[in-house]
Protein backbone atom coordinates (compact mmCIF):
# COMPACT_ATOMS: atom_id res chain seq x y z
CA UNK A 1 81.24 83.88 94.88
CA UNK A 2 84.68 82.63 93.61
CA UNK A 3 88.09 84.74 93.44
CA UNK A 4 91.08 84.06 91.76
CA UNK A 5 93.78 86.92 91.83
CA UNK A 6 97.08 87.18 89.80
CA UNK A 7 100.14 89.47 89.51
CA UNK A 8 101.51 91.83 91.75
CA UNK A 9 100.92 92.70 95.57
CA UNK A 10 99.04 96.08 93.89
CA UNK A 11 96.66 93.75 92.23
CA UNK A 12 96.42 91.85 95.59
CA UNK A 13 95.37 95.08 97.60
CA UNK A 14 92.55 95.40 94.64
CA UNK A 15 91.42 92.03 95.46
CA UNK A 16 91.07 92.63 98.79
CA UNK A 17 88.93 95.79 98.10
CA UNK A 18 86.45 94.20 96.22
CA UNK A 19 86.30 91.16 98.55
CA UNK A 20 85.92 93.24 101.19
CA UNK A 21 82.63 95.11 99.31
CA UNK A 22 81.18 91.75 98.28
CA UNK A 23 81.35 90.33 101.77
CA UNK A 24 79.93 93.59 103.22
CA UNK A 25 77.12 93.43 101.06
CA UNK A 26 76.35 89.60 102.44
CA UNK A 27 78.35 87.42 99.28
CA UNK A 28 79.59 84.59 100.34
CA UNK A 29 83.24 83.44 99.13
CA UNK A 30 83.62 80.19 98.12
CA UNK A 31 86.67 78.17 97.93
CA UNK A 32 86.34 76.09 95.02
CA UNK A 33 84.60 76.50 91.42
CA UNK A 34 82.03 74.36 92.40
CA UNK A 35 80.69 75.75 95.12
CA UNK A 36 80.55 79.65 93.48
CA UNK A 37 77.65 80.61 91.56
CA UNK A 38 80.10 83.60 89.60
CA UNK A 39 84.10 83.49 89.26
CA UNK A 40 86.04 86.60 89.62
CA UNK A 41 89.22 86.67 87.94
CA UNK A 42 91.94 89.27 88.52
CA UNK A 43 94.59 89.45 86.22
CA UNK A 44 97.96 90.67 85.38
CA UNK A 45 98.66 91.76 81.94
CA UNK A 46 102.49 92.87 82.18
CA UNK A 47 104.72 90.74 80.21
CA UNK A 48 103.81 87.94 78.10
CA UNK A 49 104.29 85.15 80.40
CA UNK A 50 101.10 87.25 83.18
CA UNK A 51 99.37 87.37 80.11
CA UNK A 52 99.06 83.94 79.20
CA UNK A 53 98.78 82.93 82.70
CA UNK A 54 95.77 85.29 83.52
CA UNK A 55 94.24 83.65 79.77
CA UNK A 56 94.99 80.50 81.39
CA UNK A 57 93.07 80.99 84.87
CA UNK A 58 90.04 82.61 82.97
CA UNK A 59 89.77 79.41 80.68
CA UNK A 60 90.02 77.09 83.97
CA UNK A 61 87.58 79.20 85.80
CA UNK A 62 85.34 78.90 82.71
CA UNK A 63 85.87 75.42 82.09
CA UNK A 64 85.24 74.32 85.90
CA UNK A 65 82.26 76.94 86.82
CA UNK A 66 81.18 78.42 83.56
CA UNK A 67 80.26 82.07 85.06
CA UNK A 68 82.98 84.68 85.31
CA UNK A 69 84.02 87.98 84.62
CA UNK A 70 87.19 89.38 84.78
CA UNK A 71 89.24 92.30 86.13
CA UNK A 72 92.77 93.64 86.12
CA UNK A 73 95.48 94.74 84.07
CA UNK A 74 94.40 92.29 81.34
CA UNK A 75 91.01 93.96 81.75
CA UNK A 76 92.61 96.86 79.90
CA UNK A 77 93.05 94.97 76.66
CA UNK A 78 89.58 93.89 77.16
CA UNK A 79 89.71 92.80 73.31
CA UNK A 80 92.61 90.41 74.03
CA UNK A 81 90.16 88.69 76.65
CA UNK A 82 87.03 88.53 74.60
CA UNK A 83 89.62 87.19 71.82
CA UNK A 84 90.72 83.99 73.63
CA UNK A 85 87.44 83.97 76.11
CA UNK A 86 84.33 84.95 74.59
CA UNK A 87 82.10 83.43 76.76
CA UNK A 88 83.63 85.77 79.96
CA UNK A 89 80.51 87.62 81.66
CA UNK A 90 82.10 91.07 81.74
CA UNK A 91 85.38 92.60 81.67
CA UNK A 92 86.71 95.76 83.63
CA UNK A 93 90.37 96.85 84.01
CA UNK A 94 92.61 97.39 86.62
CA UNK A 95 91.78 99.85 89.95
CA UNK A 96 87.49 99.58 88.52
CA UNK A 97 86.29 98.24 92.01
CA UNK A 98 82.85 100.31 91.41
CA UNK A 99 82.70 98.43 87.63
CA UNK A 100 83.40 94.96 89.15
CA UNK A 101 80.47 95.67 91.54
CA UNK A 102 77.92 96.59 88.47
CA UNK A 103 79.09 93.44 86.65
CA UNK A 104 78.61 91.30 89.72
CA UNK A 105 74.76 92.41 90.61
CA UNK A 106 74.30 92.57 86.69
CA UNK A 107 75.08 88.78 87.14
CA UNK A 108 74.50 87.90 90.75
CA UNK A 109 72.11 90.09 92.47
CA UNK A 110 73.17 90.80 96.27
CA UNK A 111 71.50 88.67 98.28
CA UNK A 112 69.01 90.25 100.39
CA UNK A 113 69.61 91.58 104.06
CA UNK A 114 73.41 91.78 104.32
CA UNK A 115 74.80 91.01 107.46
CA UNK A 116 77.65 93.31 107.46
CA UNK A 117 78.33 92.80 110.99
CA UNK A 118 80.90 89.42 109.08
CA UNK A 119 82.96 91.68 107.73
CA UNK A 120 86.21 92.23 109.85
CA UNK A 121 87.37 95.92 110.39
CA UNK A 122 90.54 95.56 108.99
CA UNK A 123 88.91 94.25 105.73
CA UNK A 124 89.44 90.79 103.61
CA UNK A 125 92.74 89.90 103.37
CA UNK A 126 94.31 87.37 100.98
CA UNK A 127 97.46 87.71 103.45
CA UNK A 128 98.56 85.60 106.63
CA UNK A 129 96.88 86.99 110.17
CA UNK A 130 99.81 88.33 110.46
CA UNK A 131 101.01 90.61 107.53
CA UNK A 132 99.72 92.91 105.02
CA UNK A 133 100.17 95.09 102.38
CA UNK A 134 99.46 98.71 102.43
CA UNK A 135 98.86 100.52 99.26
CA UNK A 136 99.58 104.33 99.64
CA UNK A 137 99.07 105.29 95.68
CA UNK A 138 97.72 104.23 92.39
CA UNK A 139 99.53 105.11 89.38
CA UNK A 140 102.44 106.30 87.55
CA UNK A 141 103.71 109.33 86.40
CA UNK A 142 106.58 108.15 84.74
CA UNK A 143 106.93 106.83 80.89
CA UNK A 144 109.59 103.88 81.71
CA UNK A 145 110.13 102.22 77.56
CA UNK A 146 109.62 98.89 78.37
CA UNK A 147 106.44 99.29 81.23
CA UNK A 148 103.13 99.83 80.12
CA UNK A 149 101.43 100.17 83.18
CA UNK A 150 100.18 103.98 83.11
CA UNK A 151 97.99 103.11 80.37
CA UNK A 152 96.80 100.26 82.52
CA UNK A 153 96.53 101.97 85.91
CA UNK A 154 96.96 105.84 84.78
CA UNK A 155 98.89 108.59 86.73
CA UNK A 156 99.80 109.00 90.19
CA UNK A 157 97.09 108.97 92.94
CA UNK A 158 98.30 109.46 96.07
CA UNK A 159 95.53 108.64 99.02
CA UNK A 160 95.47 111.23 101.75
CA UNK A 161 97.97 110.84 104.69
CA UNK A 162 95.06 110.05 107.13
CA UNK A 163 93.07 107.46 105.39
CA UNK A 164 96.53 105.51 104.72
CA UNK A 165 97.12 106.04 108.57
CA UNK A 166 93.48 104.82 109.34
CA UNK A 167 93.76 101.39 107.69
CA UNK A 168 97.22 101.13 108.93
CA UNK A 169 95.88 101.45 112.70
CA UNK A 170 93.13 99.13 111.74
CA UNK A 171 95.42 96.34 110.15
CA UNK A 172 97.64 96.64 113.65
CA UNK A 173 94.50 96.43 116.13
CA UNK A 174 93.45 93.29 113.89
CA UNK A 175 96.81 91.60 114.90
CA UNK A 176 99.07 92.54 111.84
CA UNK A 177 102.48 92.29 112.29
CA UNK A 178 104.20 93.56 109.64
CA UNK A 179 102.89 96.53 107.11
CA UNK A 180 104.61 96.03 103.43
CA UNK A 181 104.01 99.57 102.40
CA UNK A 182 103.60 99.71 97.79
CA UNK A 183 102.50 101.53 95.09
CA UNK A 184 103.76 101.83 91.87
CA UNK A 185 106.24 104.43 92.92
CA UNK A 186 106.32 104.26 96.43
CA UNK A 187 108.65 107.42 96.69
CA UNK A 188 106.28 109.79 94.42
CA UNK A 189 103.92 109.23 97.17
CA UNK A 190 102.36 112.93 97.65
CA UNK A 191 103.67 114.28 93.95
CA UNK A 192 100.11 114.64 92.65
CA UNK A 193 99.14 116.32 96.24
CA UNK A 194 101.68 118.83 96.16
CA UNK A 195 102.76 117.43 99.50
CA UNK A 196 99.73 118.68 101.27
CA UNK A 197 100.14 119.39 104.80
CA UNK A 198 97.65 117.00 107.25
CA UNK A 199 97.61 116.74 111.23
CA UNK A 200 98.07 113.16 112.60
CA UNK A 201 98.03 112.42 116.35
CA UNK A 202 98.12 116.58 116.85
CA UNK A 203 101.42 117.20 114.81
CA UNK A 204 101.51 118.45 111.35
CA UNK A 205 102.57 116.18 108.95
CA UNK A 206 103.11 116.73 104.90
CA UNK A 207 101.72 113.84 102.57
CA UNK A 208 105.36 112.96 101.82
CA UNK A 209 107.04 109.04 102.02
CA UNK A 210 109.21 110.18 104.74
CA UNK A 211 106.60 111.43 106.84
CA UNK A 212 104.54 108.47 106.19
CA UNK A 213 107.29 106.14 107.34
CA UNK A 214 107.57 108.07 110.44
CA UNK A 215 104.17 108.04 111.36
CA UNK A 216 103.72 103.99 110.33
CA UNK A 217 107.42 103.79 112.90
CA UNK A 218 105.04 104.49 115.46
CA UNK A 219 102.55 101.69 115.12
CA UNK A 220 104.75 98.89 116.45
CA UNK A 221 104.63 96.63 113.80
CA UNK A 222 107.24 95.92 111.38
CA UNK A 223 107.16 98.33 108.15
CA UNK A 224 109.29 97.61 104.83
CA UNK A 225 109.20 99.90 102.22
CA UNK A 226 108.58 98.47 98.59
CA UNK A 227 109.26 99.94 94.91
CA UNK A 228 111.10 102.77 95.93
CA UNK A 229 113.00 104.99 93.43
CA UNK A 230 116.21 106.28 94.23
CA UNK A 231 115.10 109.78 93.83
CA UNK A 232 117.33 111.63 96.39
CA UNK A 233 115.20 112.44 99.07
CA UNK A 234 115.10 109.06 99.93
CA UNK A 235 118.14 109.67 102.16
CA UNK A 236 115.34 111.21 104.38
CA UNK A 237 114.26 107.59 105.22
CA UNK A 238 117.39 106.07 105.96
CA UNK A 239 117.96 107.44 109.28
CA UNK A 240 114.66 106.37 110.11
CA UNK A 241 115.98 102.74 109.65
CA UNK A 242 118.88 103.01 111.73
CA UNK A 243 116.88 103.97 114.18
CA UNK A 244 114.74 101.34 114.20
CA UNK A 245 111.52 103.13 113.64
CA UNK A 246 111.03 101.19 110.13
CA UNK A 247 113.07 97.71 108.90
CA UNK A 248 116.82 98.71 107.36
CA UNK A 249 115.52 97.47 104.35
CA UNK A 250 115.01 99.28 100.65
CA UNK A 251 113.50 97.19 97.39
CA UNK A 252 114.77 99.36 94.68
CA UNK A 253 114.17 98.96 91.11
CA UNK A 254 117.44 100.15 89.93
CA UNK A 255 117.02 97.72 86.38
CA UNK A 256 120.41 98.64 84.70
CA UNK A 257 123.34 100.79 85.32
CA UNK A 258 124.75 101.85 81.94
CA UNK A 259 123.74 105.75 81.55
CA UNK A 260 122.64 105.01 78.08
CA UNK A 261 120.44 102.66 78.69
CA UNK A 262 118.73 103.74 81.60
CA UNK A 263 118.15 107.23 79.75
CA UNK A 264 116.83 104.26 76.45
CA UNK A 265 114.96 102.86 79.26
CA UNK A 266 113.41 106.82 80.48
CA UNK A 267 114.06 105.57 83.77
CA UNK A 268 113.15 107.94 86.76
CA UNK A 269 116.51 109.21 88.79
CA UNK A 270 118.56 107.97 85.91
CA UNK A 271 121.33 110.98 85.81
CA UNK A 272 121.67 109.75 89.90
CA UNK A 273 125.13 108.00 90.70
CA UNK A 274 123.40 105.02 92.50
CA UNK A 275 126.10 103.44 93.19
CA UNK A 276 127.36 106.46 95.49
CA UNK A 277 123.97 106.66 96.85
CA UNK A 278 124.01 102.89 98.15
CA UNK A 279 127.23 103.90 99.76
CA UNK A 280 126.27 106.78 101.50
CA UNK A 281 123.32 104.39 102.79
CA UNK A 282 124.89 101.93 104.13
CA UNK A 283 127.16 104.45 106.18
CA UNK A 284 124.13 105.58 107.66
CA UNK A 285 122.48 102.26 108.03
CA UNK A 286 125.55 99.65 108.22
CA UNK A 287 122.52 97.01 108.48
CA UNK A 288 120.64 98.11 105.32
CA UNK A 289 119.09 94.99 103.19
CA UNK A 290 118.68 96.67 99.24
CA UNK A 291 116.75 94.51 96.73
CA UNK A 292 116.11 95.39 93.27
CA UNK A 293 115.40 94.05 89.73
CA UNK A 294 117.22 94.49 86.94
CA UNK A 295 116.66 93.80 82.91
CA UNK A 296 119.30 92.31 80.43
CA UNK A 297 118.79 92.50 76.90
CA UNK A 298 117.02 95.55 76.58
CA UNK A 299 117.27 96.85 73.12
CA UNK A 300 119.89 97.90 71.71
CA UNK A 301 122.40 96.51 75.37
CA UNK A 302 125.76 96.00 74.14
CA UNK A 303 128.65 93.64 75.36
CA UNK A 304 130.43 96.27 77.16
CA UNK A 305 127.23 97.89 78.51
CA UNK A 306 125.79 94.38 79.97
CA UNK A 307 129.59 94.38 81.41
CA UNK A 308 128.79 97.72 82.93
CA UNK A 309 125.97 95.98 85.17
CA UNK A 310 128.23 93.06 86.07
CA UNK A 311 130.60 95.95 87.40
CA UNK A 312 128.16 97.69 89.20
CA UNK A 313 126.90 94.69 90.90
CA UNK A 314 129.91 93.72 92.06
CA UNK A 315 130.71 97.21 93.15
CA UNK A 316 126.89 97.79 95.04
CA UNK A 317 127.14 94.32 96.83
CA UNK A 318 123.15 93.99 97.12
CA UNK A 319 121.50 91.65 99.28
CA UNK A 320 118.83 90.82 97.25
CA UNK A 321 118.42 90.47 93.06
CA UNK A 322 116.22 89.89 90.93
CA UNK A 323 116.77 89.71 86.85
CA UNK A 324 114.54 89.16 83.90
CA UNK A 325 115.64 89.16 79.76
CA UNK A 326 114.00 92.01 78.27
CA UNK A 327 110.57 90.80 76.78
CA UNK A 328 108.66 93.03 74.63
CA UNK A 329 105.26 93.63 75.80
CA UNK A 330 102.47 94.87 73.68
CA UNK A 331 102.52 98.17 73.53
CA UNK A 332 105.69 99.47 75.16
CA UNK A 333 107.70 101.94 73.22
CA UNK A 334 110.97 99.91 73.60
CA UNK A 335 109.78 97.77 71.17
CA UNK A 336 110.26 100.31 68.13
CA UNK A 337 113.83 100.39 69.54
CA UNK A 338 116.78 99.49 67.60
CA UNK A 339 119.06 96.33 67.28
CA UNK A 340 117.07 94.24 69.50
CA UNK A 341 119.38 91.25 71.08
CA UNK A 342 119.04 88.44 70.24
CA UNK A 343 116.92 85.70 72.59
CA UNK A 344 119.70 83.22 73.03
CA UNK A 345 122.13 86.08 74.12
CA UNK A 346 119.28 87.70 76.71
CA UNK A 347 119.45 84.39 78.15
CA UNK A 348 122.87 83.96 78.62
CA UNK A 349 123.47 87.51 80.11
CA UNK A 350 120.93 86.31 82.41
CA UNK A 351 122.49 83.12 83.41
CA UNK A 352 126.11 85.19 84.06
CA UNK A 353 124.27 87.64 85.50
CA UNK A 354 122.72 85.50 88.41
CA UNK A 355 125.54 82.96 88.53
CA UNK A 356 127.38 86.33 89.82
CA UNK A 357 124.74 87.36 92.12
CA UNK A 358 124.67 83.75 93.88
CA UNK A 359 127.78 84.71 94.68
CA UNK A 360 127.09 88.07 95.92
CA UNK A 361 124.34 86.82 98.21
CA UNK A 362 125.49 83.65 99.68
CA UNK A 363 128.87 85.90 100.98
CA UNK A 364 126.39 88.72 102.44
CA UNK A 365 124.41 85.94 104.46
CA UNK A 366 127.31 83.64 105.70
CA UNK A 367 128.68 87.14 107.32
CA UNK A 368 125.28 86.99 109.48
CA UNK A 369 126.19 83.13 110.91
CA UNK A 370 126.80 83.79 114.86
CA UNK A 371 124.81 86.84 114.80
CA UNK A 372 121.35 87.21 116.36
CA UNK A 373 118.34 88.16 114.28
CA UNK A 374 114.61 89.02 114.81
CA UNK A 375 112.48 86.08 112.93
CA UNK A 376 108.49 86.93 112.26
CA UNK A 377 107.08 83.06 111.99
CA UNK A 378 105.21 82.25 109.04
CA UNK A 379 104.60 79.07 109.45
CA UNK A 380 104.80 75.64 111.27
CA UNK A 381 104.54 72.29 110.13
CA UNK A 382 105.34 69.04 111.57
CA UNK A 383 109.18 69.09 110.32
CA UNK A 384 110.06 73.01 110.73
CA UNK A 385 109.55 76.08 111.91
CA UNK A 386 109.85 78.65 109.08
CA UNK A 387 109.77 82.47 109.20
CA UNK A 388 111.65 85.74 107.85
CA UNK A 389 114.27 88.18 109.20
CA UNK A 390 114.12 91.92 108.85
CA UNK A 391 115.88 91.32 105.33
CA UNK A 392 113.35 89.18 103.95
CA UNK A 393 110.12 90.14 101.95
CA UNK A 394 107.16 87.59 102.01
CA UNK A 395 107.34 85.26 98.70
CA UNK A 396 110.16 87.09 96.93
CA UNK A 397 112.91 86.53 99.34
CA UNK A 398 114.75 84.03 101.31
CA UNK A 399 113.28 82.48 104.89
CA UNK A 400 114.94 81.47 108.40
CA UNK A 401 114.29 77.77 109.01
CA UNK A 402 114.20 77.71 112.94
CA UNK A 403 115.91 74.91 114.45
CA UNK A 404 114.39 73.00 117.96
CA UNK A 405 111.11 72.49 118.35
CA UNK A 406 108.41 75.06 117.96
CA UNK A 407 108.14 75.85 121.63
CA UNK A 408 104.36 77.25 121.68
CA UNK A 409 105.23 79.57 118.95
CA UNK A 410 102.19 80.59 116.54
CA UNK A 411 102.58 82.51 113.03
CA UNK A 412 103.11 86.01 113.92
CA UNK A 413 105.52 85.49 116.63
CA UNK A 414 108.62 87.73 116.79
CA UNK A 415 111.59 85.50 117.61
CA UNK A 416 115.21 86.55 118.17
CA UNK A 417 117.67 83.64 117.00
CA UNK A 418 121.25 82.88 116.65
CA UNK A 419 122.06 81.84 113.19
CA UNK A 420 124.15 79.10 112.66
CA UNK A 421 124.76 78.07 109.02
CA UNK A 422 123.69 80.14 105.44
CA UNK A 423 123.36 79.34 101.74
CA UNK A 424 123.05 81.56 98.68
CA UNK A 425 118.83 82.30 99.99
CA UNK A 426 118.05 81.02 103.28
CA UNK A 427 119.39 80.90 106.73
CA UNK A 428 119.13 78.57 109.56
CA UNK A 429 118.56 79.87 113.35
CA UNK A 430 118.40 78.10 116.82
CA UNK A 431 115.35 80.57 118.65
CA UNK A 432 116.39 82.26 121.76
CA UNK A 433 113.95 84.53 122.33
CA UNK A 434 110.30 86.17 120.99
CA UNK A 435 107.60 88.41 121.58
CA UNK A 436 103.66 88.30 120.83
CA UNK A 437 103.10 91.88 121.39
CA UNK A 438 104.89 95.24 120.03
CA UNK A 439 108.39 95.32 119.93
CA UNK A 440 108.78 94.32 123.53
CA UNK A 441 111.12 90.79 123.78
CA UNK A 442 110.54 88.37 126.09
CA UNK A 443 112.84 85.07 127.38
CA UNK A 444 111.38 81.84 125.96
CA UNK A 445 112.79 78.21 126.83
CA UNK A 446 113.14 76.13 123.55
CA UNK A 447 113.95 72.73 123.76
CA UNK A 448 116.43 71.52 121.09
CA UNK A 449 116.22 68.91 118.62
């Protein structure tokens, strides 16, 4: 068996499932076309650029092995992939682990005598040893303009407080390090389940994010909390942060600031003042990292509006941003909208945009030179030691280059550093401590280069 999986860290966990089934059932997973005898392709099917890269990785996987069927978001518009691909064995959509299974024996029959006994408790993992993502929820409730993803992945399912805490144990006894809690709405987590009350560990608990976060706190691994909506009862977590039961860090999809566009946008929490809300966290949390994502030249975004979001980010100082130009995706109710802007003004909004942002972020990380931070190691080489600090997400942020040589550290390794210089993404640390186990810190000697 081959795999190939696109798009999000959702579509990831998916992966994993299904890898996890096939190798359970005896599959082998091979890594290259030529050594599969079938080709599954997961796909994104978001905006137009996932779409055409997910067309792109079926065609290769076709062109190199000749046997594949396909899964994912893109699944959903199985007409689109039967369009460009007609040759594709079968095609399911997104969250259809039981479909991919049928499509794989229909193709590949399970070989006989499984020896499940190669299948590691914690699962198969596309991640480093050392982290992994937990999905808490499928689904969306919410009707966003511009997202189609409900009609991809349907409404909110929230999984029950116990089996999230179960694989969460499991992922930490396997030697996982760090647990990068998602969903689609990570703070709707227990909506759908009226907040049902559970037991965990002989205390009642309610299927709620704060709970959750409490309970993961407890683990002794690191745990950072993804796609979170600024609904207010998110102020519930903060505390938790300063405390150091969970990282001080938030990745927010707050996407625009003007009123009127947010409400264009149906964005959840849009009537919130955010930018009062960031405040109030950061007095709780002094060290709080915020990311978020943000869209420009959504229909209909005018001059002063896009000047709006300038002001706000200047005024919410965040850590981390991301920013696309609005692209209309097939659909998406924003594209009936009126007075689309034009491309080459998305783009330039863009560009001023991040040029600001640069800005924002290199000043936030040069006040952390002289400072110690905690480092998880990702990865050695021959030329550097590179990991992440509590304020950096695997992939999407920056990274801490560690000066000196590597000292007997190993990816996974918890290192306390001084920083000494910063640029606009990355910082650079001299190690002068780290840990292997729980949050305890040890004294290491480093030699220095």
């Amino acid at each position: 068996m081959g795999f190939v999986s696109l798009g999000c860290p959702k579509a990831l966990v998916d992966s994993e499932q299904v890898l996890t089934r096939l190798r359970a059932e005896g599959y082998d997973i091979a890594p290259s076309y030529d050594g599969a005898d079938l080709v599954v392709v997961n796909t994104c099917g978001f905006i137009d650029a996932a779409v055409q890269e997910s067309l792109d990785a079926i065609g290769e996987a076709l062109e190199e092995n000749g046997r594949v069927v396909v899964t994912g978001c893109l699944g959903a518009k199985g007409d689109v992939v039967k369009q460009a691909h007609p040759r594709v064995l079968a095609v399911t959509g997104p969250h259809a682990p039981d479909d991919v299974m049928q499509a794989v024996h229909r193709h590949l029959p399970r070989p006989h005598d499984p020896f499940t006994s190669l299948v590691p408790p914690q699962g198969i993992r596309l991640t480093p040893r050392h982290y992994a993502y937990l999905k808490i929820s499928e689904g969306c409730n919410h009707r966003c303009t511009f997202c189609i993803i409900p009609s991809m992945r349907g409404d909110l399912v929230s999984r029950s407080f116990g089996e999230v805490m179960q694989e969460a144990e499991s992922l930490v006894r396997a030697g996982v390090r760090e647990l990068l809690v998602i969903a689609q709405d990570t703070s709707a987590y227990g909506v759908d389940l009226k907040y049902r009350g559970d037991t965990w560990r002989g205390r009642q608990v309610r299927t709620r994010m704060t709970d959750l976060a409490r309970a993961l706190g407890d683990l002794g691994a690191w745990v950072r909390l993804h796609y979170v909506y600024p609904y207010p009862h998110v102020d519930e977590v903060i505390p938790l942060m300063a405390e150091g039961k969970i990282l001080p860090y938030l990745d927010v999809p707050f996407q625009h600031a003007s009123p009127r566009i947010l409400r264009a946008m149906k964005r959840p929490a849009s009537s919130e003042n955010n930018l009062a809300r960031v405040r109030a966290w950061r007095k709780v949390c002094p060290d709080l990292t915020l990311r978020s994502t943000f869209i420009v030249g959504f229909p209909g975004e005018t001059e002063a509006e896009f000047e709006e979001l300038l002001g706000f980010l200047e005024a919410a100082q965040l850590d981390r941003v991301g920013c696309f130009a609005y692209s209309p995706v097939e659909g998406a109710a924003a594209n009936a909208l009126a007075n689309p802007v034009p491309e080459e003004v998305k783009e330039e909004r863009r560009a001023r945009f991040m040029a600001l942002q640069e800005k924002i972020s290199a000043a936030r990380l040069a006040r952390k030179v002289g400072k110690t931070v905690e480092v998880i190691v990702d990865h050695i080489t021959e030329d550097a030691v590179i990991g992440r600090s509590h304020a950096d997400a695997p992939e999407i942020d920056g990274a801490v280059y560690l000066e000196g040589e590597p000292g007997g550290m190993v990816p996974g390794d918890i290192v306390k550093a001084e920083v000494l210089r910063a640029t606009a993404h990355d910082l650079w640390a001299k190690p002068v401590e780290k840990s292997r186990g729980g949050r305890k810190v040890i004294p290491v000697r480093v030699a220095q280069g």
